[in-house]
Protein backbone atom coordinates (compact mmCIF):
# COMPACT_ATOMS: atom_id res chain seq x y z
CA UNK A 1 -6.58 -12.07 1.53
CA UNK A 2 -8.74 -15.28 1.81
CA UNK A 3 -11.47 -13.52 2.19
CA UNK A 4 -10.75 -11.47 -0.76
CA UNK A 5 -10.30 -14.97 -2.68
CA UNK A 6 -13.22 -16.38 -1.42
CA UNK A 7 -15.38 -13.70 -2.49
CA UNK A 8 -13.62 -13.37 -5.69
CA UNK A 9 -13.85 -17.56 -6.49
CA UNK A 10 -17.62 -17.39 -5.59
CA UNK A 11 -18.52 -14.79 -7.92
CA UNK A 12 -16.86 -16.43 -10.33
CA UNK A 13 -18.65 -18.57 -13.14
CA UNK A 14 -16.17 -20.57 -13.58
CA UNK A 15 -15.03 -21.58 -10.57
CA UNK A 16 -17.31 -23.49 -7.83
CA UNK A 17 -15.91 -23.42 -4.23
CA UNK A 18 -16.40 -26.83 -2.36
CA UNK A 19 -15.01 -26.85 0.91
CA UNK A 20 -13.64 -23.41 3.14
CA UNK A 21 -10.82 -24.53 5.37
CA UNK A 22 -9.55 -22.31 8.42
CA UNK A 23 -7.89 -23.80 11.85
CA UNK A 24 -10.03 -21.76 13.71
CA UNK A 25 -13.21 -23.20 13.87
CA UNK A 26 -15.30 -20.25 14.96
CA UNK A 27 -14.00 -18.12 11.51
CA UNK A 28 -14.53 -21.93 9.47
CA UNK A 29 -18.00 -22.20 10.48
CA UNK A 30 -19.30 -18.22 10.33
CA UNK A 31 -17.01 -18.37 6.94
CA UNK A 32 -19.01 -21.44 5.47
CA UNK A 33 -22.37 -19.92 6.45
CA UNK A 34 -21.76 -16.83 5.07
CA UNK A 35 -21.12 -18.13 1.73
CA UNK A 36 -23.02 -21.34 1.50
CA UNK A 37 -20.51 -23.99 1.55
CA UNK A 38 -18.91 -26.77 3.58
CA UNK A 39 -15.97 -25.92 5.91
CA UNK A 40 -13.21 -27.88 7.33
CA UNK A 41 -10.58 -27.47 10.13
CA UNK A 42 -7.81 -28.84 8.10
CA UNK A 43 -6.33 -29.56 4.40
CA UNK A 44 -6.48 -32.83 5.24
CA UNK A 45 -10.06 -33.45 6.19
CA UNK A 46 -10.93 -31.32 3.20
CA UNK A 47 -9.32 -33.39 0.89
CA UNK A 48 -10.48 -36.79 2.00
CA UNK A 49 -13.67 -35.36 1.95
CA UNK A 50 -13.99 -33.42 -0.89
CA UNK A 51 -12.69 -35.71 -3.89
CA UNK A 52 -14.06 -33.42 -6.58
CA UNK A 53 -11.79 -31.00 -5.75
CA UNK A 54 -9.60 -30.35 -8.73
CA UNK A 55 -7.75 -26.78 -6.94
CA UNK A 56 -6.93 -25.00 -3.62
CA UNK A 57 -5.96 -21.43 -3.04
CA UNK A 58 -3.79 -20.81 -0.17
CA UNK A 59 -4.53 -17.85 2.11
CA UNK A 60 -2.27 -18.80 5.03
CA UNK A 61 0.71 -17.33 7.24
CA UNK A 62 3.58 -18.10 5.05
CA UNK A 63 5.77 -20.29 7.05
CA UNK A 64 2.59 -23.00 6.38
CA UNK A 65 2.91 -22.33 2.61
CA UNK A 66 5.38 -24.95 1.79
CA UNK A 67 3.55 -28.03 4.01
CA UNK A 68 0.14 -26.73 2.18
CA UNK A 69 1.18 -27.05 -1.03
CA UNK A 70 3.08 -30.12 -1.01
CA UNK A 71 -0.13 -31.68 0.75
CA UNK A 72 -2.47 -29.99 -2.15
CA UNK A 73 -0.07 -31.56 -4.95
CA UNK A 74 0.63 -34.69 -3.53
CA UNK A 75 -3.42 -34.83 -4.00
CA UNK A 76 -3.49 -33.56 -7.60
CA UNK A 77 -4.75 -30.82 -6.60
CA UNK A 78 -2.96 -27.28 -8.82
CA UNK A 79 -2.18 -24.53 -6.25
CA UNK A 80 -2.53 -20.63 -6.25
CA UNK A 81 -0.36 -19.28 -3.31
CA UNK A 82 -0.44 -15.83 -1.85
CA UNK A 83 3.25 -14.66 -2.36
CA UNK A 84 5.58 -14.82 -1.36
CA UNK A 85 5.60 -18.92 -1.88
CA UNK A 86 7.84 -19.30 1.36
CA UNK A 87 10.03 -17.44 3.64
CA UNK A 88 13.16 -19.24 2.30
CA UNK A 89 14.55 -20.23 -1.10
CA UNK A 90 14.95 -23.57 0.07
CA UNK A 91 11.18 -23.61 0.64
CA UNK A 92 10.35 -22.14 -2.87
CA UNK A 93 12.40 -24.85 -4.04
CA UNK A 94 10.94 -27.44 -2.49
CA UNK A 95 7.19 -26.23 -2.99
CA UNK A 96 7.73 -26.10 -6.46
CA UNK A 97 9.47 -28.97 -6.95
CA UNK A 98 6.57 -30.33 -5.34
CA UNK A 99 3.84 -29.10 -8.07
CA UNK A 100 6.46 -30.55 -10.95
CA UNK A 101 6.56 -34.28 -9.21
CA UNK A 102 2.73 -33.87 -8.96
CA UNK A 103 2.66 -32.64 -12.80
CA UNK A 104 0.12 -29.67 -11.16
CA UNK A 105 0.19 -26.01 -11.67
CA UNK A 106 1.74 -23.79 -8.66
CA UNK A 107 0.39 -20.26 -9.24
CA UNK A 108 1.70 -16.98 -6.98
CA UNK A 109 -0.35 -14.15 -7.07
CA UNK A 110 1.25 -10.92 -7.39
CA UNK A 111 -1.66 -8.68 -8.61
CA UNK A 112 0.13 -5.95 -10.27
CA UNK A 113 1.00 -8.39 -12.96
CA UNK A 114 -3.03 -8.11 -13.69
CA UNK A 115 -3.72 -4.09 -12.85
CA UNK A 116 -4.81 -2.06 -15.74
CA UNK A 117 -2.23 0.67 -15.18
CA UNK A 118 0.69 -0.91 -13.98
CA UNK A 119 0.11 -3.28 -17.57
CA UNK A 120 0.13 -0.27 -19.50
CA UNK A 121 3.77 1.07 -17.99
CA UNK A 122 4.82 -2.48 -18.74
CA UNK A 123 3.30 -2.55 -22.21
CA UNK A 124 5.11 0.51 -22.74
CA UNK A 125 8.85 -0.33 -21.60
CA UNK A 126 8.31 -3.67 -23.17
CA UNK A 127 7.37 -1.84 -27.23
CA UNK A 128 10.09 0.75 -26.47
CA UNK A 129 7.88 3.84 -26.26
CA UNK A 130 9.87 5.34 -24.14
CA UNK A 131 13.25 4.34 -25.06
CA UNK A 132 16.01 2.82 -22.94
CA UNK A 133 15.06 3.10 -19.56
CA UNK A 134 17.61 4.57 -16.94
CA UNK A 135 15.53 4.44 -13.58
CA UNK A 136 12.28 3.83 -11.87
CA UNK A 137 10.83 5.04 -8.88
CA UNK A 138 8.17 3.31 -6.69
CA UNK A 139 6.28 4.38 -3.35
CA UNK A 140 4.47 1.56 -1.28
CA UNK A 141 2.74 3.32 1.65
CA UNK A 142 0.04 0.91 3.32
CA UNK A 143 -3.32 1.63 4.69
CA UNK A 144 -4.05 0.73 7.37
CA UNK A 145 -0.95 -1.42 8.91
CA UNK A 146 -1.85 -4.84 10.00
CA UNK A 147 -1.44 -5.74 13.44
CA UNK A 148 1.12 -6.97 15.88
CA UNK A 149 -0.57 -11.03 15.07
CA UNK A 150 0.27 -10.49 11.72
CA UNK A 151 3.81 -10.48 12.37
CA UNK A 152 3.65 -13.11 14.99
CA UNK A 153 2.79 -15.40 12.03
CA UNK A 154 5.18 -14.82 10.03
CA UNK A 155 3.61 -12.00 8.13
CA UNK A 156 7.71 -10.69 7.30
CA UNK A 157 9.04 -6.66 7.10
CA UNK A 158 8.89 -4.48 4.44
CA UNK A 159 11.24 -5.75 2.35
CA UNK A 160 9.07 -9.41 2.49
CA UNK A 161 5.60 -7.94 2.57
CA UNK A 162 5.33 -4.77 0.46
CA UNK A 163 8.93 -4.43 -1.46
CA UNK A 164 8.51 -7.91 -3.39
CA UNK A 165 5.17 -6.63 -5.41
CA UNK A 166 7.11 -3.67 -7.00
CA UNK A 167 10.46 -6.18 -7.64
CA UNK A 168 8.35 -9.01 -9.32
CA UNK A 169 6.48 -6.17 -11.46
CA UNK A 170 10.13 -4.34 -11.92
CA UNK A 171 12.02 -7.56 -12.60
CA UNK A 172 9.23 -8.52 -14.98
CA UNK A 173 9.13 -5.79 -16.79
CA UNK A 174 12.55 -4.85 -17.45
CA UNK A 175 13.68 -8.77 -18.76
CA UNK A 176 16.36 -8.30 -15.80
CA UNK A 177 17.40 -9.21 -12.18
CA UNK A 178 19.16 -6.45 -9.84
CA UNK A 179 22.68 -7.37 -8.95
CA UNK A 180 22.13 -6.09 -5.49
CA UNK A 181 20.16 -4.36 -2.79
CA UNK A 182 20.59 -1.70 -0.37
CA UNK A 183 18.32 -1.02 2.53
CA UNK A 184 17.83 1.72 5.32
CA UNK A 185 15.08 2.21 7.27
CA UNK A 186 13.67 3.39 10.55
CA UNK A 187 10.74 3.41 12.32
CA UNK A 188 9.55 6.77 14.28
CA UNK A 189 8.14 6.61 17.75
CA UNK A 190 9.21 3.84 20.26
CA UNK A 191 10.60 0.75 19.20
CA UNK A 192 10.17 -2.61 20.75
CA UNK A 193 12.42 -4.62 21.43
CA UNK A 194 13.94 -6.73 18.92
CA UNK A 195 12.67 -10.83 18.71
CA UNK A 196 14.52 -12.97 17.57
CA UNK A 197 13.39 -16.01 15.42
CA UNK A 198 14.33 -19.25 16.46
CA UNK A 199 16.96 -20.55 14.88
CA UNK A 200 16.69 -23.05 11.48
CA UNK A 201 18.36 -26.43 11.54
CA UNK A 202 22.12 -26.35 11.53
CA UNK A 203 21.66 -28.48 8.22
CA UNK A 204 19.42 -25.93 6.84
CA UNK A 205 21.26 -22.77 6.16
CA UNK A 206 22.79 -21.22 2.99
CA UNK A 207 25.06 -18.49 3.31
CA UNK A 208 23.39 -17.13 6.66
CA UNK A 209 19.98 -17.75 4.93
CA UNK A 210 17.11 -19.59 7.18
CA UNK A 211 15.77 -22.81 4.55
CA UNK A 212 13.36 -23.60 7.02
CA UNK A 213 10.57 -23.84 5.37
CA UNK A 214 11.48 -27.52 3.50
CA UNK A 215 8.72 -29.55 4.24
CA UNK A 216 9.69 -32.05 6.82
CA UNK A 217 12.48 -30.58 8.26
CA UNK A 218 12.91 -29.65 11.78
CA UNK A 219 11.28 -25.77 12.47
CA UNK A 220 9.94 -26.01 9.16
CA UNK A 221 6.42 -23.75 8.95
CA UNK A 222 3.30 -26.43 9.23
CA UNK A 223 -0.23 -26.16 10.41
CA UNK A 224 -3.08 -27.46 8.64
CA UNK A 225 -4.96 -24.40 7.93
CA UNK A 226 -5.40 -24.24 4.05
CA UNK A 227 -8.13 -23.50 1.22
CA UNK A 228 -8.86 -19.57 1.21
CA UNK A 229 -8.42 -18.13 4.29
CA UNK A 230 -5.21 -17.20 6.76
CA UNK A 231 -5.12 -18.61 9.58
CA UNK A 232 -2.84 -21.28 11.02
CA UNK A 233 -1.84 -23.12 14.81
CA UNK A 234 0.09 -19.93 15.25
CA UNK A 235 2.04 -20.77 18.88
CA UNK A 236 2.58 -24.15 17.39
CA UNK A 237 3.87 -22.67 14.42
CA UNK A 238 6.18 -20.50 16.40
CA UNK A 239 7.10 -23.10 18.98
CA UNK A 240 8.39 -25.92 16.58
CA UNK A 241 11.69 -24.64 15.88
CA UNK A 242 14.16 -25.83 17.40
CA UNK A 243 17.46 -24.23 18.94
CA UNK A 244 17.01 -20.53 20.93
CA UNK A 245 17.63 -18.01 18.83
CA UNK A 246 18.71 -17.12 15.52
CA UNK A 247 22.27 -14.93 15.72
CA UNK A 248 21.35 -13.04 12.26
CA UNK A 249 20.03 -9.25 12.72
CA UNK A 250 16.57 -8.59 11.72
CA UNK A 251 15.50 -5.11 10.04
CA UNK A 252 13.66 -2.81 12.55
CA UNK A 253 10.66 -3.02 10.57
CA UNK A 254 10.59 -7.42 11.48
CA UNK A 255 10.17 -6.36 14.76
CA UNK A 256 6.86 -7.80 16.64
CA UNK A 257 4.83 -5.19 17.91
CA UNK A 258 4.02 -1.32 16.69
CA UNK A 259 4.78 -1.27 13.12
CA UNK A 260 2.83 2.12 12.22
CA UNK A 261 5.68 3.83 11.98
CA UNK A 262 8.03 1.52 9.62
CA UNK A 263 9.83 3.40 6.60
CA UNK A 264 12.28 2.27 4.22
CA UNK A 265 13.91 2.69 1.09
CA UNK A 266 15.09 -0.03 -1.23
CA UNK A 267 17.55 0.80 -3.70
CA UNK A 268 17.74 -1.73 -6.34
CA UNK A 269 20.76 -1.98 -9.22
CA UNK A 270 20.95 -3.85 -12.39
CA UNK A 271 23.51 -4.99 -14.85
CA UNK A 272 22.14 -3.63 -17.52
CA UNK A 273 22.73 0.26 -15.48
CA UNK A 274 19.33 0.63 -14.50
CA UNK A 275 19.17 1.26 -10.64
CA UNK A 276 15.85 1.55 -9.12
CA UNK A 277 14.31 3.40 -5.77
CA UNK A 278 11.36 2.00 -3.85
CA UNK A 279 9.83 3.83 -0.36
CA UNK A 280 7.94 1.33 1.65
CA UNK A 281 6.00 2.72 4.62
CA UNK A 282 3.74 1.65 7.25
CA UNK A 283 2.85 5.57 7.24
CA UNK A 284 0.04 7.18 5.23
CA UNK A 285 -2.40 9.48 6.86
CA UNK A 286 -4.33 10.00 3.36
CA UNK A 287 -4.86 6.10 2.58
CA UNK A 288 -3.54 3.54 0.48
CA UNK A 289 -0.78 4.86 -2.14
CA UNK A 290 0.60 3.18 -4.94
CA UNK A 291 2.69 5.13 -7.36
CA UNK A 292 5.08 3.98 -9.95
CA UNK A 293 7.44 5.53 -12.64
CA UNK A 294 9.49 4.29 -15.63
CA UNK A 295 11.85 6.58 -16.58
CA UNK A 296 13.91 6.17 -20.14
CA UNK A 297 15.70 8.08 -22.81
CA UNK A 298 12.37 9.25 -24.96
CA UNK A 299 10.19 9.64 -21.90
CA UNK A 300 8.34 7.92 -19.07
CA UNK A 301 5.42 6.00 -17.84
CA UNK A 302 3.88 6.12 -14.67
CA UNK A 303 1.33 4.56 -12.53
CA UNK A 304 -0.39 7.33 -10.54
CA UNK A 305 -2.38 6.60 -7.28
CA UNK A 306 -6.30 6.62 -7.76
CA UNK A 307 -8.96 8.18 -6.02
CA UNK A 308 -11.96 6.25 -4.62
CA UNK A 309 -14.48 8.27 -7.08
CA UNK A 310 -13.88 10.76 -9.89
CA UNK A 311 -15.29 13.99 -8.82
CA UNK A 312 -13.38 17.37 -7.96
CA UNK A 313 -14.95 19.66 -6.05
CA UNK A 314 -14.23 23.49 -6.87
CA UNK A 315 -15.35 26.75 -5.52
CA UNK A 316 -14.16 30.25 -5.02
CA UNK A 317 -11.91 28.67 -1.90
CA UNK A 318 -10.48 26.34 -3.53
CA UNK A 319 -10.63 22.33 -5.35
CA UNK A 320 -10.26 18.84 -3.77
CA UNK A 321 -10.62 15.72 -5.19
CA UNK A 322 -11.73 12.40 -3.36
CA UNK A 323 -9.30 10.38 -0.71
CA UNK A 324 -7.51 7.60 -2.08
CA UNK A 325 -8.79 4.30 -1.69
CA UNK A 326 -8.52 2.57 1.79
CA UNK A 327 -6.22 -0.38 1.21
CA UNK A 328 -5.58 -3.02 -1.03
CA UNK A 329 -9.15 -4.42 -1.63
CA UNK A 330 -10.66 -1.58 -3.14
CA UNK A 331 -7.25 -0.19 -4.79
CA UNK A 332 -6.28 -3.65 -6.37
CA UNK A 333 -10.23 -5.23 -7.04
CA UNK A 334 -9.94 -5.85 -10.16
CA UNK A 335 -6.30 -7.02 -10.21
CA UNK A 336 -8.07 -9.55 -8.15
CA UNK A 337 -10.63 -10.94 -10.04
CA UNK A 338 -8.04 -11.00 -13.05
CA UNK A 339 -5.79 -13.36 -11.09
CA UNK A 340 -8.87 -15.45 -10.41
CA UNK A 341 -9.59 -15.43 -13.97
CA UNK A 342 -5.79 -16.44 -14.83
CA UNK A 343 -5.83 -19.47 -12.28
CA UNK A 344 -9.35 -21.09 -14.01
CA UNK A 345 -7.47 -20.87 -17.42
CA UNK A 346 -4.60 -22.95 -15.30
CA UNK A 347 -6.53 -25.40 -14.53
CA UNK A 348 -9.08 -25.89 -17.04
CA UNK A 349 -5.61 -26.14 -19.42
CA UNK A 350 -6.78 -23.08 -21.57
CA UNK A 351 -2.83 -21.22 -20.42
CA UNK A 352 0.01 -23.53 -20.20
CA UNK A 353 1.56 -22.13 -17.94
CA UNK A 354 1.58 -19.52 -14.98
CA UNK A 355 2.57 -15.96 -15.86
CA UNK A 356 4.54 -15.68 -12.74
CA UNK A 357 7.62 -18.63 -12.80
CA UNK A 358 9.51 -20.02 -10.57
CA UNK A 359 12.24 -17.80 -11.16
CA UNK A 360 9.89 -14.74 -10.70
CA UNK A 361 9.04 -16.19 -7.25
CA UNK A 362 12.92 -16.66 -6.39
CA UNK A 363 13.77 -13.57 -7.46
CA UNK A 364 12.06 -11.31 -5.73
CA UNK A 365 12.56 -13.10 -2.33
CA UNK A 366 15.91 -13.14 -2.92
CA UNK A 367 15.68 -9.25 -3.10
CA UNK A 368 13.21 -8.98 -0.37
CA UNK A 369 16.14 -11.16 2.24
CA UNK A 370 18.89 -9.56 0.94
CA UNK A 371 16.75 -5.85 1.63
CA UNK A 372 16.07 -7.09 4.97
CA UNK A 373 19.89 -8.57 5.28
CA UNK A 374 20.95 -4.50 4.59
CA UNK A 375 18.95 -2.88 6.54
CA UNK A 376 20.09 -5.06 9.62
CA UNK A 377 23.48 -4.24 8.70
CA UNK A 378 22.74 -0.31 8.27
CA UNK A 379 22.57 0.02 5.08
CA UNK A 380 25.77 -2.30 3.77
CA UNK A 381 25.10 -3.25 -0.04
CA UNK A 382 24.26 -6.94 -0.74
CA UNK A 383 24.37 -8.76 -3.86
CA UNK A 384 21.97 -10.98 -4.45
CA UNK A 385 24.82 -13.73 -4.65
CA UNK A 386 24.70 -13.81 -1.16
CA UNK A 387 21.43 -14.82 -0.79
CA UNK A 388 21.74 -17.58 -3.85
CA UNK A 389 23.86 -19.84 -1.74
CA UNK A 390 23.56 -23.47 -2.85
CA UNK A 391 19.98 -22.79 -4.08
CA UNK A 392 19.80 -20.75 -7.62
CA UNK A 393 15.73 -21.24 -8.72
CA UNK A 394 15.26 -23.48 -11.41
CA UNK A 395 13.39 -21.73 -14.85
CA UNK A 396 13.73 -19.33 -16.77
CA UNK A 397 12.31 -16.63 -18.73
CA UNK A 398 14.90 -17.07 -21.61
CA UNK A 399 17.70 -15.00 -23.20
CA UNK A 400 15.57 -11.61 -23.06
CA UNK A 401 17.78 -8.68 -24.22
CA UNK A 402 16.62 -5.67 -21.96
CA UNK A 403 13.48 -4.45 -22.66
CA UNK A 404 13.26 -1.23 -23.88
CA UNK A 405 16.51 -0.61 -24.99
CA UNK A 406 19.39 -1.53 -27.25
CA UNK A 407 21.35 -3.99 -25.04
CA UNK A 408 22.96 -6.33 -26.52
CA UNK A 409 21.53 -9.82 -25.18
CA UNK A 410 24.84 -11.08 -24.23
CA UNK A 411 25.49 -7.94 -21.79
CA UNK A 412 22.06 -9.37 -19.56
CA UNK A 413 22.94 -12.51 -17.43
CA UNK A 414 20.97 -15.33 -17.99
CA UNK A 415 20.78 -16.52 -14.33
CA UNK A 416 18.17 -19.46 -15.18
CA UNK A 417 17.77 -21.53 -17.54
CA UNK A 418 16.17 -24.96 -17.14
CA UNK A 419 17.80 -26.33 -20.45
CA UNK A 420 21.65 -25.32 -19.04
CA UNK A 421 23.19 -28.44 -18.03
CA UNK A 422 24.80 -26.63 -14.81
CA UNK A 423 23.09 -24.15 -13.47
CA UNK A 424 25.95 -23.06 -10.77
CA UNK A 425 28.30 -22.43 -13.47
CA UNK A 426 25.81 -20.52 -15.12
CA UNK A 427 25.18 -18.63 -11.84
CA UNK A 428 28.95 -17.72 -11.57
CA UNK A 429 29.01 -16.99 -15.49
CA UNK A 430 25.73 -14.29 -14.72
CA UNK A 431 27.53 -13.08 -11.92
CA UNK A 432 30.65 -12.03 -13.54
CA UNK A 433 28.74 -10.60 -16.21
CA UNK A 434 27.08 -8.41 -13.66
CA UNK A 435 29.80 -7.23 -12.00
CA UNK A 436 31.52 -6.03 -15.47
CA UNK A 437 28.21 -4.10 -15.81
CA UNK A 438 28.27 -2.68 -12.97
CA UNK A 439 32.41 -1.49 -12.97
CA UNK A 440 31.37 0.27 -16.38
CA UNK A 441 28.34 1.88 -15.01
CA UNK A 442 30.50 3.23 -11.81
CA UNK A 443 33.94 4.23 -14.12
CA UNK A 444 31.70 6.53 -16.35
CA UNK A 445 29.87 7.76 -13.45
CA UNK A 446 33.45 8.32 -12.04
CA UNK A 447 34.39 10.18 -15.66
CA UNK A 448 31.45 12.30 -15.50
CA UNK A 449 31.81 13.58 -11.87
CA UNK A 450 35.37 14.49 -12.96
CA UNK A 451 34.43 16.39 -16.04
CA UNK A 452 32.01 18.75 -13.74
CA UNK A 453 33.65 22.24 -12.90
């Protein structure tokens, strides 16, 4: 990814890059050359160096995220994050909180938000074309699978990794947040062995949740690695935490080691009675696939999954089209540039804000721990109250009746709202809500299985 934002923010007219930070210095200095510009080992160095510096992407293992960005925005510096923001709630709290003491933008890049077709299904739920929407479907199979140091860094399972771009864009464009997860998932071939994290500061938990990645706390992520690039002090990184191990279950596919055979399946449920299915593999022997469908009362809009060229190929034994694309570079390129476009506006003050909140960020970690939190416990739903603990995400995208439809607003839950005075008892208010929804939607399930012969 940093190279893909490096490339991206030199191409760019707009933007000018003026310093290329990675801990490694080999990568740093080949990076710089490559593209012409100064290179650092650290934020730090960067910083004191670079003064003209008005912005920093971050392209870094995500337990670093939070320590990154608080350094950027204590700096003035805005910040455009590779999601998720951190591998906690505490730490998207804090990172953000962060940005607002600094008065900077914090941007997190979830491309889909930018892709020409996945806008269209949105644009399309959103005007009510196809009526109130029931379900959606999703498939997430990745091409190729990173390797084992991926994971060593904190790279996260399924649920963290590939599951959270399909919840932001579903979350986003139905106006609503699930009331729960549940999770299975297996992985074929042989397993390693389980490794357990080291365990967060006693001080630092919420409801079985690590909030680890507050900056300054003890086994919070560091590292000085920044700018556009991953790469961090990995065994550092790992090392810092203190205590042995962590006694909460990780999901198979957390596991350090082989993950080309990970699969799992994400079911999603909202109050509103929409309930959602996404597959996310480490398998695909035909290349990256990324398929999506919207499914509502007067029809349905889908995202189907490209091919790298246009032409089909027919004679008297048969047709075949092209493969589809690789990975995510070539499937996702110009979702890309788009974000890079939407972070200049940021900070040359032509948006006012980012298009993905605070709350967005939240809220699909939230799903993506409380996926991985299911699938550890085979399957067992979770609702997302769970995962909330003592740390609801501050925000809000407003009263939105479901999109769509004919909801009435007051069914949704308004889980946040920066104006509420008390945002726990709006929490508990949401939550209540929800789980009326969600009694209605099972009774008349229960009356229609009844009715069948």
């Amino acid at each position: 990814m940093g190279n893909i934002r490096l490339a991206a923010l030199a191409a760019n007219p707009r933007t000018q890059v003026s310093v290329f930070v990675d801990a490694d210095e080999a990568v740093a200095e080949a990076t710089g050359a490559r593209y012409g510009v100064p290179w650092r080992q650290s934020l730090a160095d960067a910083l004191a160096d670079f003064r003209n510096t008005v912005a920093v992407w971050v392209a870094t293992p995500t337990p670093t995220h939070t320590n990154l960005i608080a350094d950027a925005a204590a700096a003035g510096l805005h910040v455009a994050v590779e999601k998720p923001v951190a591998d906690s709630l505490g730490g998207v709290a804090a990172a953000y909180a962060a940005a607002r003491a600094a008065r900077v933008h914090l941007y997190c890049a979830f491309q889909r938000r930018f892709d020409p077709g996945y806008s269209a299904v949105a644009s399309a739920v959103t005007r009510g074309t196809i009526g109130t929407i029931s379900s959606a479907v999703g498939v997430f199979r990745d091409h190729p699978p990173p390797p084992a140091s991926f994971f060593e860094s904190g790279g996260g399972d399924l649920y963290l990794d590939l599951g959270v771009h399909d919840v932001d864009f579903l979350c986003h464009t139905l106006g609503e947040v699930p009331v729960g997860v549940v999770a299975t998932e297996s992985q074929s071939g042989p397993q390693p062995p389980i490794r357990q994290s080291p365990a967060p500061p006693a001080d630092a938990m919420a409801d079985g949740m690590p909030m680890s990645s507050i900056p300054g706390a003890p086994g919070s992520g560091g590292g000085s690695a920044g700018g556009a690039t991953a790469a961090a002090d990995l065994p550092a990184t790992a090392a810092s935490a203190a205590g042995e191990t962590s006694p909460r279950r990780r999901p198979v596919s957390a596991n350090v080691g082989s993950q080309e055979g990970a699969t799992g399946v994400l079911n999603l449920w909202y109050p509103s009675g929409v309930v959602a299915t996404l597959l996310l593999s480490r398998v695909s022997a035909t290349g990256y696939d990324q398929r999506l469908e919207v499914h509502g009362s007067l029809g349905s809009a889908r995202v189907d999954n490209p091919t790298s060229h246009g032409a089909v190929l027919s004679s008297a034994g048969g047709s075949s089209v092209a493969p589809a694309p690789h990975s995510f570079p070539q499937r996702f390129r110009e979702a890309f540039t788009a974000e890079v476009e939407h972070f200049a506006d940021l900070v040359l003050g032509k948006v006012a804000s980012p298009i993905v909140s605070e709350a967005d960020t939240a809220v699909s970690l939230a799903v993506a721990l409380a996926g991985g939190m299911s699938a550890a416990d085979g399957g067992r739903p979770v609702r997302l109250a769970e995962v909330w603990g003592d740390a609801p995400p501050q925000g809000s995208r407003g009263g939105k009746r479901r999109r769509g439809g004919s909801t009435p607003a007051a069914r949704v839950p308004v889980l946040f709202n920066a104006d509420d005075g008390d945002p726990e008892a709006r929490l508990q208010e949401a939550m209540e809500l929800a789980d009326e929804a969600v009694a209605e939607a099972l009774n008349g399930l229960s009356d229609v299985r009844s009715a069948r012969p």
